[in-house]
C-alpha atoms as a PDB file:
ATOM      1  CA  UNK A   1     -16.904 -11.511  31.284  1.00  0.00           C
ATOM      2  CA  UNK A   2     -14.632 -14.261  29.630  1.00  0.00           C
ATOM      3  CA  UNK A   3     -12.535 -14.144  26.505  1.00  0.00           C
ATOM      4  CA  UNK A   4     -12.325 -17.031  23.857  1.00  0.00           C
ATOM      5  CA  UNK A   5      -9.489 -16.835  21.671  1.00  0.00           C
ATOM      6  CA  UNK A   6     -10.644 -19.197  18.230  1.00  0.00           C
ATOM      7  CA  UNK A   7      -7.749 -20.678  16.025  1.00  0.00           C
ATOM      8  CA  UNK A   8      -7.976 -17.626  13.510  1.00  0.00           C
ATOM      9  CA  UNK A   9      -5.418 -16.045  15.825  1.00  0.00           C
ATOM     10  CA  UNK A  10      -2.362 -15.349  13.828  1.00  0.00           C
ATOM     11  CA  UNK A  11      -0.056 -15.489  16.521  1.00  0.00           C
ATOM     12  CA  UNK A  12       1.425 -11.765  16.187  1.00  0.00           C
ATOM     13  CA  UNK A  13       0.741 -11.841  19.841  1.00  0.00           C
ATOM     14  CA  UNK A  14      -0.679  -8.203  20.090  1.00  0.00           C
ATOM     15  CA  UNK A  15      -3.193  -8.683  23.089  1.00  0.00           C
ATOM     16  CA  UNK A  16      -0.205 -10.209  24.753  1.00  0.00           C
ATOM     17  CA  UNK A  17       1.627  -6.934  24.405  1.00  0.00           C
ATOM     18  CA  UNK A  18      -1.407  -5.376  24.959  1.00  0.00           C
ATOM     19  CA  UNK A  19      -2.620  -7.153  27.958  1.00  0.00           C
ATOM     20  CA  UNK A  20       0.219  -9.704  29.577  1.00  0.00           C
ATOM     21  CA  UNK A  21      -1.968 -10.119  32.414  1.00  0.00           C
ATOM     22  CA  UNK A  22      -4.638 -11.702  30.590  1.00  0.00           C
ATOM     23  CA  UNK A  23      -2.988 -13.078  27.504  1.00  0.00           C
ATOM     24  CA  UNK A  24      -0.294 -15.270  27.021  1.00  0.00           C
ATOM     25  CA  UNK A  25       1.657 -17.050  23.686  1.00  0.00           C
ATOM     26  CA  UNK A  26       1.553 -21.019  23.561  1.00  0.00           C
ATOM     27  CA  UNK A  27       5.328 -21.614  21.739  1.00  0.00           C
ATOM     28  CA  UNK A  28       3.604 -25.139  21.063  1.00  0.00           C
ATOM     29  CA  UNK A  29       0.274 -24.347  19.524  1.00  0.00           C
ATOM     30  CA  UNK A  30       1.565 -21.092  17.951  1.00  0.00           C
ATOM     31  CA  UNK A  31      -1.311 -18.664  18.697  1.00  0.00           C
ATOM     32  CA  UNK A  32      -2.503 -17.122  22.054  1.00  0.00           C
ATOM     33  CA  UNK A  33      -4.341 -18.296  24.750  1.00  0.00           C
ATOM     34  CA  UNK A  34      -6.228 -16.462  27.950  1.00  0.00           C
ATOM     35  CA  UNK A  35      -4.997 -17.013  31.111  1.00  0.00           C
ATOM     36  CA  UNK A  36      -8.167 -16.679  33.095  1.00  0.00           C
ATOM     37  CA  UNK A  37     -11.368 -18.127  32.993  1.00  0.00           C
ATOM     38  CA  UNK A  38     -13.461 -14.800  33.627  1.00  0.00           C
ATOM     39  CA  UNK A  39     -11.411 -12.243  32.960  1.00  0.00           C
ATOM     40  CA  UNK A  40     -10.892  -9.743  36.019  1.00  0.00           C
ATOM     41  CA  UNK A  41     -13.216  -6.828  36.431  1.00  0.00           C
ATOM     42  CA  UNK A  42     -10.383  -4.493  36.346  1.00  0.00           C
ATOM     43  CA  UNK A  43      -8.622  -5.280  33.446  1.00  0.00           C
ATOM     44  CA  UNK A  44     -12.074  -6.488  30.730  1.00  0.00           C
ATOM     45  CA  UNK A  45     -11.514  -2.468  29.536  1.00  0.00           C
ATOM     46  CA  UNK A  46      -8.253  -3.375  28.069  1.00  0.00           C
ATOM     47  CA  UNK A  47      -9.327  -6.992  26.799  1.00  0.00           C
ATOM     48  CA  UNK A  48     -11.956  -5.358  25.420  1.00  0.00           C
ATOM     49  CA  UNK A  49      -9.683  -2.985  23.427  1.00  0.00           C
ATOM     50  CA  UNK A  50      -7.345  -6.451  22.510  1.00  0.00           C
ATOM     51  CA  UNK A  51     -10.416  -7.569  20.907  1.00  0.00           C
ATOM     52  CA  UNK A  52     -11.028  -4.637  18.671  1.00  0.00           C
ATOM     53  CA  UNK A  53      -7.511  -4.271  17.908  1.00  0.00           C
ATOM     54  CA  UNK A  54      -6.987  -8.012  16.463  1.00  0.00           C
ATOM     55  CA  UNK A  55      -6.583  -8.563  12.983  1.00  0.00           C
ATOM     56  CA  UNK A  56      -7.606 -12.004  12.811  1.00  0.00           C
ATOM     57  CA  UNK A  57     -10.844 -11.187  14.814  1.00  0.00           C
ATOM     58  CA  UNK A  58      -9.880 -14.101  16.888  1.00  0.00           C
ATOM     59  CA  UNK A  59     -10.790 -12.557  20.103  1.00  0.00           C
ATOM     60  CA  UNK A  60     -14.109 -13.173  21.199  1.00  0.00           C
ATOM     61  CA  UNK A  61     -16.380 -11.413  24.481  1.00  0.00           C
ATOM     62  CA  UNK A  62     -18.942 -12.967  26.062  1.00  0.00           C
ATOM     63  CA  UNK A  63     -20.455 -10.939  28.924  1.00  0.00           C
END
């Protein structure tokens, strides 16, 4: 599974709260990034759950 973050994010950096281990704030570009190329088996429940929870809808899965 991966996770694309597009420029829509806002930047309230609530998957980072939500998942530290997979997201992480860029200070320079103002907006999230992911950490990990394909996102580890054990933690694509909670990345999931980022996704659904953004409010830009800048979180996108690709299985």
């Amino acid at each position: 599974m991966k996770a694309i973050i597009s420029k829509e994010c806002m930047g309230d950096r609530n998957c980072n709260k939500l998942c530290a281990e997979v997201f992480e704030y860029d200070e320079d570009q103002l907006l999230s990034i992911v950490k990990h190329d394909v996102i580890p088996k054990h933690l694509e429940d909670i990345v999931r759950q980022a996704a659904a929870e953004c409010g830009a809808d800048a979180i996108t899965i690709e299985e």
